[in-house]
C-alpha atoms as a PDB file:
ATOM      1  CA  UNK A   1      -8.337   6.475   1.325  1.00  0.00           C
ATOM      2  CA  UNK A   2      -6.434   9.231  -0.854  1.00  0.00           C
ATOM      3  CA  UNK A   3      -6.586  12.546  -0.231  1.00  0.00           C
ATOM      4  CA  UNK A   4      -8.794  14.452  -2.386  1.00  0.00           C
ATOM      5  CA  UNK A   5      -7.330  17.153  -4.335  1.00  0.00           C
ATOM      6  CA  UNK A   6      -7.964  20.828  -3.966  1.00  0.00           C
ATOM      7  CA  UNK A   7      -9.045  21.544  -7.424  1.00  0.00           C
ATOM      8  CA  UNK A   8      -8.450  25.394  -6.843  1.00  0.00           C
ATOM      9  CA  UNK A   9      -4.564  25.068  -5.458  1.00  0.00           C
ATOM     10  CA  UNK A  10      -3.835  22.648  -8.721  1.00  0.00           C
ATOM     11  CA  UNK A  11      -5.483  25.399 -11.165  1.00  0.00           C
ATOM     12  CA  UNK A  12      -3.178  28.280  -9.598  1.00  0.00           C
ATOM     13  CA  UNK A  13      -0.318  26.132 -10.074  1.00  0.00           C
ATOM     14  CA  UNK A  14      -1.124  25.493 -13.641  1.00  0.00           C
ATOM     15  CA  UNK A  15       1.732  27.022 -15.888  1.00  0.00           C
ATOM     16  CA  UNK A  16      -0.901  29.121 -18.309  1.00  0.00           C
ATOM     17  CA  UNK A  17      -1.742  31.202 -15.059  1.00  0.00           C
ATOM     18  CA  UNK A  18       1.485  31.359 -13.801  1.00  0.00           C
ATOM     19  CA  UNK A  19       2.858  33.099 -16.862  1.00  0.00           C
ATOM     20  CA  UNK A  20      -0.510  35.277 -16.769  1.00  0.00           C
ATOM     21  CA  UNK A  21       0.306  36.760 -14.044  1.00  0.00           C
ATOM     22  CA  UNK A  22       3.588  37.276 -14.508  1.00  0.00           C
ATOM     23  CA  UNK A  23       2.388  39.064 -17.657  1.00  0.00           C
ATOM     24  CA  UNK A  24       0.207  41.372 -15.607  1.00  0.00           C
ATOM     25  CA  UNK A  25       3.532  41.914 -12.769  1.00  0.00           C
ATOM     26  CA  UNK A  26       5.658  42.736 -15.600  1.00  0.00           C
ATOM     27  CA  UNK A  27       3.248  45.495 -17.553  1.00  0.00           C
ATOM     28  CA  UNK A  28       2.685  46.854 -14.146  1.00  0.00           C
ATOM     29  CA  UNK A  29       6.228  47.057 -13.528  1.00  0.00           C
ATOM     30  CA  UNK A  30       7.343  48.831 -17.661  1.00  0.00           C
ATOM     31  CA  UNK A  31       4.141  51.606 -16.972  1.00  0.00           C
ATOM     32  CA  UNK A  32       5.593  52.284 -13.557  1.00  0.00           C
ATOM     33  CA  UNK A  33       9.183  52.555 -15.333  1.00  0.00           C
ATOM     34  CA  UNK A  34       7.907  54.490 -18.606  1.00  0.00           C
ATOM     35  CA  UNK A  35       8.416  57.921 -16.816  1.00  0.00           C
ATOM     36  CA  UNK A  36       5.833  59.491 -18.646  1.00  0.00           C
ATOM     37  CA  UNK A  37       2.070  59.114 -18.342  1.00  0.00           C
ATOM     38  CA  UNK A  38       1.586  55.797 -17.845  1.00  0.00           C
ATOM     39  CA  UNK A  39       3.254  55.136 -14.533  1.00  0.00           C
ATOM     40  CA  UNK A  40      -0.069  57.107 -13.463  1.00  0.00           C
ATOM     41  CA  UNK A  41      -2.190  54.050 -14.932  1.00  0.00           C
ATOM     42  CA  UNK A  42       0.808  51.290 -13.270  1.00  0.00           C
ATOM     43  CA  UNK A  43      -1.906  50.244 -11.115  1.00  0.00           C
ATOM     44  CA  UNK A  44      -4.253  49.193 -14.037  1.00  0.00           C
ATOM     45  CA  UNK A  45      -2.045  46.613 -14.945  1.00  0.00           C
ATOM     46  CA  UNK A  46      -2.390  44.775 -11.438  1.00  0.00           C
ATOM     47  CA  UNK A  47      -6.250  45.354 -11.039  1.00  0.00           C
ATOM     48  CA  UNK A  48      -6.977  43.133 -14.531  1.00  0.00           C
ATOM     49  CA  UNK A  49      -4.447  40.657 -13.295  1.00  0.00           C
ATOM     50  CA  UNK A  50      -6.501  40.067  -9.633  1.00  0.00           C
ATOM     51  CA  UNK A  51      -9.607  40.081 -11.833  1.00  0.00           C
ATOM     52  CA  UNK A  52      -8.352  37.931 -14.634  1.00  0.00           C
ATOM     53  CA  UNK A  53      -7.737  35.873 -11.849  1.00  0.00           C
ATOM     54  CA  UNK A  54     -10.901  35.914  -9.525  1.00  0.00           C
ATOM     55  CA  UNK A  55     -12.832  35.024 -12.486  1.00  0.00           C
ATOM     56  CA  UNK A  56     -10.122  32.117 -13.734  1.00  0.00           C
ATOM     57  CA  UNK A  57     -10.385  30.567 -10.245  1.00  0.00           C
ATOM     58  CA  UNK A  58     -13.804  30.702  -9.810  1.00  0.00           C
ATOM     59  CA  UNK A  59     -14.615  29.324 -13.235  1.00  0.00           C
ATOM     60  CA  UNK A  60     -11.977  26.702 -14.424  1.00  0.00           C
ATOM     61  CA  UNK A  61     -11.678  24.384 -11.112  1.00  0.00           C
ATOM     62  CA  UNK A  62     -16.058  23.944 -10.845  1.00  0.00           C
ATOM     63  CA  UNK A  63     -15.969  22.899 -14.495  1.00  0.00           C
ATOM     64  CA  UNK A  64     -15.929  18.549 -14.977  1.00  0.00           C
ATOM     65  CA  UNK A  65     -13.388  18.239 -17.385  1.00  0.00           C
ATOM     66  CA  UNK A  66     -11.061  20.258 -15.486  1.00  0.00           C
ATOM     67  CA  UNK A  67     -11.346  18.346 -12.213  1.00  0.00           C
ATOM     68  CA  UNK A  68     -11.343  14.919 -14.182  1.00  0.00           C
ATOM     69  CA  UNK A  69      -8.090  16.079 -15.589  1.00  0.00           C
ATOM     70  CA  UNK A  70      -6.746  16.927 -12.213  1.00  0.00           C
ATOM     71  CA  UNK A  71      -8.098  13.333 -10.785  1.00  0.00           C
ATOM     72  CA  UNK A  72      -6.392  11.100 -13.134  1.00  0.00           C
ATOM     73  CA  UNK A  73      -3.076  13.546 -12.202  1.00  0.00           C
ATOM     74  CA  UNK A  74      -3.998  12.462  -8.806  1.00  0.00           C
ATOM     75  CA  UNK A  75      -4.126   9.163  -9.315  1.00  0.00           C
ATOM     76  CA  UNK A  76      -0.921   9.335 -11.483  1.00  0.00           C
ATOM     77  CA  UNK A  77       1.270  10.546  -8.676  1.00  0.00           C
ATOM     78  CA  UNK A  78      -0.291   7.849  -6.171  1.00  0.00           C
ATOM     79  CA  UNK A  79       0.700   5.260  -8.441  1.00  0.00           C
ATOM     80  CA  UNK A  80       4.000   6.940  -8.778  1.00  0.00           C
ATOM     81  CA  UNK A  81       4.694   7.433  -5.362  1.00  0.00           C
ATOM     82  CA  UNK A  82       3.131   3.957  -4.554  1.00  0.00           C
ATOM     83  CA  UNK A  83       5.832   2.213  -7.064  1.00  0.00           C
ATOM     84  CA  UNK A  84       8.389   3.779  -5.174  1.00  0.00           C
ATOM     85  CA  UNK A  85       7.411   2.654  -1.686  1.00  0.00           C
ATOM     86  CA  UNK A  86       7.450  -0.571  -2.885  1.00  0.00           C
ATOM     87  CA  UNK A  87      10.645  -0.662  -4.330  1.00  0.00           C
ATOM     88  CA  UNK A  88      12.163   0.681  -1.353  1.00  0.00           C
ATOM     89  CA  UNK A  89      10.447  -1.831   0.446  1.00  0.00           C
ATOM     90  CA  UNK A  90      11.604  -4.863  -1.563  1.00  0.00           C
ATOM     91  CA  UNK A  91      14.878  -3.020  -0.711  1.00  0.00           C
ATOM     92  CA  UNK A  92      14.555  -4.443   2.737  1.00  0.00           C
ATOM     93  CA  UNK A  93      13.703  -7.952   1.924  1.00  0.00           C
ATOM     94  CA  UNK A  94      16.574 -10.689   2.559  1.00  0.00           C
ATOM     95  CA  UNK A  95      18.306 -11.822  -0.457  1.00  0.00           C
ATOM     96  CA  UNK A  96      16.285 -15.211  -0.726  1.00  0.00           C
ATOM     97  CA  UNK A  97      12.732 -12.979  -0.595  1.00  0.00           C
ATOM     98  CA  UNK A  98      14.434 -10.704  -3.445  1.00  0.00           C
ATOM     99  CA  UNK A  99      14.973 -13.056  -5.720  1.00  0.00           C
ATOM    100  CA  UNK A 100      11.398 -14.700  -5.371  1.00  0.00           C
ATOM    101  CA  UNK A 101       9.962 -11.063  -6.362  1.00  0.00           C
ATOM    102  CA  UNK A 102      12.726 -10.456  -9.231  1.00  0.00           C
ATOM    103  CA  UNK A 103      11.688 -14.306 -10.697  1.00  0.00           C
ATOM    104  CA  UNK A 104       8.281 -13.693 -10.615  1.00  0.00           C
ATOM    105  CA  UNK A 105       8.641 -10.011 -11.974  1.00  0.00           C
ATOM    106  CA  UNK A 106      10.550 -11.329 -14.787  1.00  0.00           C
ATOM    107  CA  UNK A 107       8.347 -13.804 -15.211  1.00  0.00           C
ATOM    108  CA  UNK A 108       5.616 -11.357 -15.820  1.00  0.00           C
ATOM    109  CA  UNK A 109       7.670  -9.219 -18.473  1.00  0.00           C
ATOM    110  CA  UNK A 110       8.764 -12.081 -19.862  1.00  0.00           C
ATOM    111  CA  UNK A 111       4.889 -12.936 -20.545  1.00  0.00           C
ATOM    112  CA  UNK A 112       4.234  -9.788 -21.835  1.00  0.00           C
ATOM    113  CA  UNK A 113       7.054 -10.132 -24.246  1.00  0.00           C
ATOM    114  CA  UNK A 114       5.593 -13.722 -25.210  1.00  0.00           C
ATOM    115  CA  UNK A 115       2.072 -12.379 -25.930  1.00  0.00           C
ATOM    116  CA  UNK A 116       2.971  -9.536 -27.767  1.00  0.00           C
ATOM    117  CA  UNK A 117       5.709 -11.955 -29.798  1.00  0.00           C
ATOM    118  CA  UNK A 118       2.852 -14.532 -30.338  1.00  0.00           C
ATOM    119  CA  UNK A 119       0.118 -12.694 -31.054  1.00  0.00           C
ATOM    120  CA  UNK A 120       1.865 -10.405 -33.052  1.00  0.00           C
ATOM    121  CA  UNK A 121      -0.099  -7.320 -31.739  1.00  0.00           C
ATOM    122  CA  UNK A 122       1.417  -3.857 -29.797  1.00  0.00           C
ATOM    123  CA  UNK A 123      -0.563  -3.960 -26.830  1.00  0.00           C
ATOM    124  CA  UNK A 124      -1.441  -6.736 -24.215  1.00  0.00           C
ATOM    125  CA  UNK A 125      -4.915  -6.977 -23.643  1.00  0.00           C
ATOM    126  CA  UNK A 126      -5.975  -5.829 -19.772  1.00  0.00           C
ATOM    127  CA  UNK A 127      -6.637  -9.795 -18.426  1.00  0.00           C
ATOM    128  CA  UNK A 128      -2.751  -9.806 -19.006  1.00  0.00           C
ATOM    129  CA  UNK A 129      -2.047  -6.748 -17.209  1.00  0.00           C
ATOM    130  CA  UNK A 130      -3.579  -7.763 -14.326  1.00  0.00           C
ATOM    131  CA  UNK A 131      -0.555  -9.706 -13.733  1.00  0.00           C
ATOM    132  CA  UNK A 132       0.988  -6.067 -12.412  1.00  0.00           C
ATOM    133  CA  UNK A 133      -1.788  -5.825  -9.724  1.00  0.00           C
ATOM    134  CA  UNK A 134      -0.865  -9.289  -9.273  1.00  0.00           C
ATOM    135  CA  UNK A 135       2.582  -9.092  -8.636  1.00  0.00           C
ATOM    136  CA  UNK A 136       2.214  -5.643  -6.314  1.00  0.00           C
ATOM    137  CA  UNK A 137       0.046  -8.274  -3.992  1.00  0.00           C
ATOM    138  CA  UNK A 138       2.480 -11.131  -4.187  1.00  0.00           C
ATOM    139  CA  UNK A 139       5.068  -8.408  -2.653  1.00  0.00           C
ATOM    140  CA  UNK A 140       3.302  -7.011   0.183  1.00  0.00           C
ATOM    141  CA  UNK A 141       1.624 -10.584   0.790  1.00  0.00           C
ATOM    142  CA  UNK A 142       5.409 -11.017   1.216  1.00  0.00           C
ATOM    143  CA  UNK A 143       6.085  -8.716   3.268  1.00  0.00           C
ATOM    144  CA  UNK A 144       3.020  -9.185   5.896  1.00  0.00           C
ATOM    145  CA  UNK A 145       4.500 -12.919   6.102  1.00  0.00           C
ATOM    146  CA  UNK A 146       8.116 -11.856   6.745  1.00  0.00           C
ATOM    147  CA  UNK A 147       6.998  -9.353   9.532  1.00  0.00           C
ATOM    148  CA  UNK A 148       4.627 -11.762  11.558  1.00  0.00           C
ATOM    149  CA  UNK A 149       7.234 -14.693  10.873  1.00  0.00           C
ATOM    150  CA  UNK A 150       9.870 -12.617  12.423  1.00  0.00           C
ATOM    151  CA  UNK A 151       7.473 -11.938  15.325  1.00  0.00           C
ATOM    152  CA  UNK A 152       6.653 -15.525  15.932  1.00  0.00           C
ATOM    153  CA  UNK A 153      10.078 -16.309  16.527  1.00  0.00           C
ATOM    154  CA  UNK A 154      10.280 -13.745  19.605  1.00  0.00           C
ATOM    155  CA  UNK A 155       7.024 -15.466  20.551  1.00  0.00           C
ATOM    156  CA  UNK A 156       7.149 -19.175  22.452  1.00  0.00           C
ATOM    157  CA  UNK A 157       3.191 -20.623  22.622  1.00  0.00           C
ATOM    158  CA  UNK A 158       4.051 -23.323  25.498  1.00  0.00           C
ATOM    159  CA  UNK A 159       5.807 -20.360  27.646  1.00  0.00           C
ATOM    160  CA  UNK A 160       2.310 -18.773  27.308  1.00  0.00           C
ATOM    161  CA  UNK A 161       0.122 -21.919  28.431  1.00  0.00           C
ATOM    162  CA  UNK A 162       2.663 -22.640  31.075  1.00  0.00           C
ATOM    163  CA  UNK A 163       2.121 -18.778  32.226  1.00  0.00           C
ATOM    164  CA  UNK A 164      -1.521 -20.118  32.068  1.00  0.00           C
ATOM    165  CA  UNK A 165      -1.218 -22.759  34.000  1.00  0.00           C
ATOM    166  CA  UNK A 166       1.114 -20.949  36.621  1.00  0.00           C
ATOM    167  CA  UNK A 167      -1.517 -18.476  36.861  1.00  0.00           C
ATOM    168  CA  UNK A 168      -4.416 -20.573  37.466  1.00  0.00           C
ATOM    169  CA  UNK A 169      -2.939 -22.415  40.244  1.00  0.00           C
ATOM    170  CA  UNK A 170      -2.053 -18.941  42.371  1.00  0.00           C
ATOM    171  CA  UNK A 171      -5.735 -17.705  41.813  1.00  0.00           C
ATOM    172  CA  UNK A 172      -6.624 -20.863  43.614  1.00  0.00           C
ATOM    173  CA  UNK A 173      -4.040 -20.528  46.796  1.00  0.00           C
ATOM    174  CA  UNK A 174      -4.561 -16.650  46.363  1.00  0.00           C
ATOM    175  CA  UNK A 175      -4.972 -15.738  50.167  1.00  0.00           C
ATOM    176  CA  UNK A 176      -7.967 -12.859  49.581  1.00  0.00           C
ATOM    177  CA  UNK A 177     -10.238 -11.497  47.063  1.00  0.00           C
ATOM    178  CA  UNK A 178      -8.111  -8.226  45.829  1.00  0.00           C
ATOM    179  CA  UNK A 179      -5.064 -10.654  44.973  1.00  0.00           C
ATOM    180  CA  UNK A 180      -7.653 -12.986  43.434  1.00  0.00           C
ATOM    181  CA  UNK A 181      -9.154 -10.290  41.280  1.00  0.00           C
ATOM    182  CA  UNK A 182      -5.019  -9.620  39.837  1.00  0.00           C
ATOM    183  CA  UNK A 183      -4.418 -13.096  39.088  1.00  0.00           C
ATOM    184  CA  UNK A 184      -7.685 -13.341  36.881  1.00  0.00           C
ATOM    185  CA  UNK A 185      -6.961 -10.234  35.287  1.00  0.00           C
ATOM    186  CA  UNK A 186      -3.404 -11.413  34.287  1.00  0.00           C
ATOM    187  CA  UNK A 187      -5.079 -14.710  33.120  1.00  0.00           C
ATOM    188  CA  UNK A 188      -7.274 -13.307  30.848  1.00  0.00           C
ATOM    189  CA  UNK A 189      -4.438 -11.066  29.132  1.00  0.00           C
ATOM    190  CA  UNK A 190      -2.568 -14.354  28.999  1.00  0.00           C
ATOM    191  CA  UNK A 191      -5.667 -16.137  27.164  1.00  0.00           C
ATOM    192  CA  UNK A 192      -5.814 -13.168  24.762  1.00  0.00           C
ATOM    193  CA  UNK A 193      -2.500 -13.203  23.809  1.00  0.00           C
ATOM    194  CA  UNK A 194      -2.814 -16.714  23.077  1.00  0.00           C
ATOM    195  CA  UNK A 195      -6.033 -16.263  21.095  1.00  0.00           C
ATOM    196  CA  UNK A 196      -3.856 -13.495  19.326  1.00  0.00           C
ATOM    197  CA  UNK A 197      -1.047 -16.018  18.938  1.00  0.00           C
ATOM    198  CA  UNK A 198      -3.056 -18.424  16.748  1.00  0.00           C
ATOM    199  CA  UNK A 199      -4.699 -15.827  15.078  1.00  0.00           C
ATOM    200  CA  UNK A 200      -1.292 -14.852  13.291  1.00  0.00           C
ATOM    201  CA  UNK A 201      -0.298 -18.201  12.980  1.00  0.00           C
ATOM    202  CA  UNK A 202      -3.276 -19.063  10.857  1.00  0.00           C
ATOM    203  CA  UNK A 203      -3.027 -15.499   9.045  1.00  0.00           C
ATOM    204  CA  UNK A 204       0.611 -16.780   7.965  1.00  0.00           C
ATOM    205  CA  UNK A 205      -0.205 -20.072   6.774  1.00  0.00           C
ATOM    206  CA  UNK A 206      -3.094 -18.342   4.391  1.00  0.00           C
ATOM    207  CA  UNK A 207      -0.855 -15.840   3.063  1.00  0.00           C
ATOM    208  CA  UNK A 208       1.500 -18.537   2.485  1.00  0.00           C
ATOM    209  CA  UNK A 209      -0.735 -20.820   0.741  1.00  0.00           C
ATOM    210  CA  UNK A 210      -1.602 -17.339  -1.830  1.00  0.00           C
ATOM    211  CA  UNK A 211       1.746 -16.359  -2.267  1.00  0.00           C
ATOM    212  CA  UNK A 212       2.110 -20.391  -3.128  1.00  0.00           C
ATOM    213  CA  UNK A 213      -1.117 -20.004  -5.571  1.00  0.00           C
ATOM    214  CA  UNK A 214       0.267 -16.596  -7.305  1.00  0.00           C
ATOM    215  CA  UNK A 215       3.451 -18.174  -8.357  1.00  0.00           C
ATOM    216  CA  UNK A 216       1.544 -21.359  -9.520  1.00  0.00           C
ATOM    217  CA  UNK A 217      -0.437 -18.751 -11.420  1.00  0.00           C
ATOM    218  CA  UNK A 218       2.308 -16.960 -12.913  1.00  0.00           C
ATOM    219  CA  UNK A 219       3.741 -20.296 -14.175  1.00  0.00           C
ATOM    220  CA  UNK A 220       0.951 -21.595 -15.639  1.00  0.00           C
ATOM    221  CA  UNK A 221      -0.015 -18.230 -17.599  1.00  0.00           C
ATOM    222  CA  UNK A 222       3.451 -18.409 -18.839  1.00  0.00           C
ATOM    223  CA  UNK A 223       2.972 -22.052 -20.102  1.00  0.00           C
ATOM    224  CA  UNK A 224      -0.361 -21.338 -21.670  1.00  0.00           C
ATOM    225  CA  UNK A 225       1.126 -18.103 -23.587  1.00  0.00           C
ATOM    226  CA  UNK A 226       3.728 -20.110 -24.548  1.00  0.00           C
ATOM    227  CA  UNK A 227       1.453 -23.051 -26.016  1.00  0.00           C
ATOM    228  CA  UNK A 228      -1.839 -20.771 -26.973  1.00  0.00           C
ATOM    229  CA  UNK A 229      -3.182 -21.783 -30.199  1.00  0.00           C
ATOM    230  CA  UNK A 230      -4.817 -18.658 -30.831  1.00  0.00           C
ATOM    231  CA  UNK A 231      -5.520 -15.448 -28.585  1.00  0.00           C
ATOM    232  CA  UNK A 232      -8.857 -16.346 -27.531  1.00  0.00           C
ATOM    233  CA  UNK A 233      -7.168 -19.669 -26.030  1.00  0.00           C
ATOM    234  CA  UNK A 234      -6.028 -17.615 -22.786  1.00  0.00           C
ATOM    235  CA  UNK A 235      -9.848 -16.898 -21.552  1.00  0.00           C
ATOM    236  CA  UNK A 236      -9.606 -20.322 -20.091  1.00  0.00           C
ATOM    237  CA  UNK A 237      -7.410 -18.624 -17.880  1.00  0.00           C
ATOM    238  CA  UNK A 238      -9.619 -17.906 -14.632  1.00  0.00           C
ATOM    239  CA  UNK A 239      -7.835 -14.654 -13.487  1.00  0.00           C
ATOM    240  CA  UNK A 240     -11.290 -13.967 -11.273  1.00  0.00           C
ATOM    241  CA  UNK A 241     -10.822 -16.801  -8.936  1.00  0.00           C
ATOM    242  CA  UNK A 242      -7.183 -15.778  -8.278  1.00  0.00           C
ATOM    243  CA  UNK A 243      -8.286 -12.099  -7.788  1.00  0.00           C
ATOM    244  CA  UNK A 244     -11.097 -13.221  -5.235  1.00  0.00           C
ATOM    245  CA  UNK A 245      -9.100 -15.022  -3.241  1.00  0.00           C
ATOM    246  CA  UNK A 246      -6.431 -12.417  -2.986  1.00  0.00           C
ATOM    247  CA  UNK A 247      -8.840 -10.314  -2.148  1.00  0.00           C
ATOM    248  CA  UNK A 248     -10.432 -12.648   0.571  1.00  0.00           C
ATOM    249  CA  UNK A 249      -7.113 -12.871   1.999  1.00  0.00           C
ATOM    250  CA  UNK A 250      -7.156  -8.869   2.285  1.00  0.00           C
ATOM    251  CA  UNK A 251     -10.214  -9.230   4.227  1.00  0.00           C
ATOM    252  CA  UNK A 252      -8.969 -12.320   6.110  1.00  0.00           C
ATOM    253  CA  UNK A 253      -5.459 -10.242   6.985  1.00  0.00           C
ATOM    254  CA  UNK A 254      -7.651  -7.227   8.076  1.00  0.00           C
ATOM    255  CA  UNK A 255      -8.961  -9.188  11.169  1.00  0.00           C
ATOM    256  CA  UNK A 256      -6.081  -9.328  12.982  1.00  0.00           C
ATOM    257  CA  UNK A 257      -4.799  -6.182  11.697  1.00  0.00           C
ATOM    258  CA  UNK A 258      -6.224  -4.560  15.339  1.00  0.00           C
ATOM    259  CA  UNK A 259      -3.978  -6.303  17.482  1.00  0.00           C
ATOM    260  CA  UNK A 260      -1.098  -6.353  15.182  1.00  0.00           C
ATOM    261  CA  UNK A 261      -1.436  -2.885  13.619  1.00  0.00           C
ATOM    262  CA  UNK A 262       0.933  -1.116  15.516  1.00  0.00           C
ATOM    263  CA  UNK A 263       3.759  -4.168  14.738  1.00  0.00           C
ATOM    264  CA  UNK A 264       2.985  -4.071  10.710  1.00  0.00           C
ATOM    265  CA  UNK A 265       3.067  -0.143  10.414  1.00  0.00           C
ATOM    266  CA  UNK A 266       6.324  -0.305  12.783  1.00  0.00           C
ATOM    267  CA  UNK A 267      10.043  -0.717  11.501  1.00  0.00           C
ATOM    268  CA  UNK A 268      11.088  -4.560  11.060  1.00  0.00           C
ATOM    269  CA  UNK A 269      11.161  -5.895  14.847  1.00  0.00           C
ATOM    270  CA  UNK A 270      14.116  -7.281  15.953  1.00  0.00           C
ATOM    271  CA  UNK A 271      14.760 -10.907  15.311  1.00  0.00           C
ATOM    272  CA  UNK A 272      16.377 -11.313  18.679  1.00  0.00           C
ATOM    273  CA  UNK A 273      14.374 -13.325  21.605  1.00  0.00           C
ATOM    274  CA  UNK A 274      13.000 -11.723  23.653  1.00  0.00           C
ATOM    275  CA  UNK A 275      13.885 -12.019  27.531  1.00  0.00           C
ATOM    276  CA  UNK A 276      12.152 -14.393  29.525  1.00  0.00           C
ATOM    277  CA  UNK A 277       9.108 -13.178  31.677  1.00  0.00           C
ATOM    278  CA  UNK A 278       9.581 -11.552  35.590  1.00  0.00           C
ATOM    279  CA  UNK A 279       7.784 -14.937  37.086  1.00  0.00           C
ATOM    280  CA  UNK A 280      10.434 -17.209  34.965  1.00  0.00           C
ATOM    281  CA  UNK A 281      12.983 -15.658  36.369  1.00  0.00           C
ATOM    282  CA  UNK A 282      12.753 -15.840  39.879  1.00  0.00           C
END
């Protein structure tokens, strides 16, 4: 969730009260240097500045319209500073995941271009423009898929059921309780990392499936842009559905976000495997 503004920090950085005070500071500073009288009076100066200013911060940040006005700045920079993250990110991607995101970003421009061509109008209507939100999903969709692929390939599933296995068979030769208790406590870290194992197995084959449907999507907009009798011909167009089930896969991807948090949020892992277990190599 974003952080939500301090109304009363943006209004004392607003430029009008910057240069307010200054204008206080600087008649302050000429009685001080008059010589005569008024360097008596320097002081007055400085006292209807800290007022002025009491009063201006006390006031302007409680009113509405100010702190809408300092909301949508708020959300300007976020978007801002999100766009940037995600260009650095696709930054990272290999060449062949770069030019899937380029394609389908010039794709989208490129639809833009057609509608406004077409239609002969300055804007593109907002069911358009959701193609941006769109495309911002399509990348990190992307980039979950790359991270947990890169995992899985660190990550052998029959090494784990053999560990099973292995494990089952010493808690039945296990020669007293204590040693017993070990062996089931390995095996049921062993059964959880399987569980987890399938978990982001199916959780990759979903996101691949939507990144499949958003490029579909992108496609067929740009067909029916392309070919649209009139405007009205594109609210055929069921830009819901697509939504929903990006959204569903959010939710879906959020469920095994828990055990694979700390691996997302991480730098990219190593594609390297990963050295057999202690018991494998004895």
């Amino acid at each position: 969730m974003p952080e939500k503004p301090s109304y009363v920090k943006e209004a004392a950085k607003e430029p009008l009260n910057i240069w307010g005070l200054v204008g206080f500071v600087a008649a302050s500073v000429y009685a001080a240097a008059s010589g005569d009288f008024l360097q008596h009076f320097a002081w007055v100066p400085l006292a209807a500045g800290a007022a002025a200013e009491a009063l201006y911060l006390t006031t302007l940040p409680a009113t509405s319209a100010y702190r809408r006005i300092v909301e949508r700045r708020a959300r300007r920079r976020a978007l801002a500073d999100r766009g940037r993250k995600r260009e650095e990110l696709i930054k990272t991607f290999d060449p062949r995941e770069r030019e899937a995101v380029e394609y389908l970003r010039w794709m989208k421009n490129q639809i833009y271009q057609n509608y406004q061509k077409f239609t002969q109008v300055t804007y593109v209507p907002d069911t358009i423009q959701q193609l941006e939100n769109t495309w911002e999903s399509y990348v990190d969709f992307l980039d979950i898929y790359r991270r947990r692929k890169n995992h899985m390939r660190s990550i052998n599933r029959q090494t784990i059921q053999n560990q099973i296995q292995q494990t089952q068979r010493s808690m039945d030769t296990a020669g007293d309780d204590d040693t017993r208790r070990l062996y089931e406590k390995n095996l049921e870290i062993l059964q959880r990392r399987l569980k987890t194992y399938d978990d982001i197995e199916r959780s990759m084959k979903r996101v691949e499936a939507q990144l499949q449907s958003i490029e579909s999507f992108f496609g067929l907009v740009n067909d029916q842009v392309i070919t649209m009798p009139t405007p009205e011909h594109l609210s055929s167009l069921d830009f819901e559905s697509l939504l929903s089930s990006i959204e569903m896969t959010k939710e879906i991807l959020e469920e095994t976000t828990p055990v694979f948090s700390s691996f997302e949020t991480g730098d990219r892992p190593s594609t390297q495997s990963a050295p057999p277990p202690l018991a494998q190599r004895q």
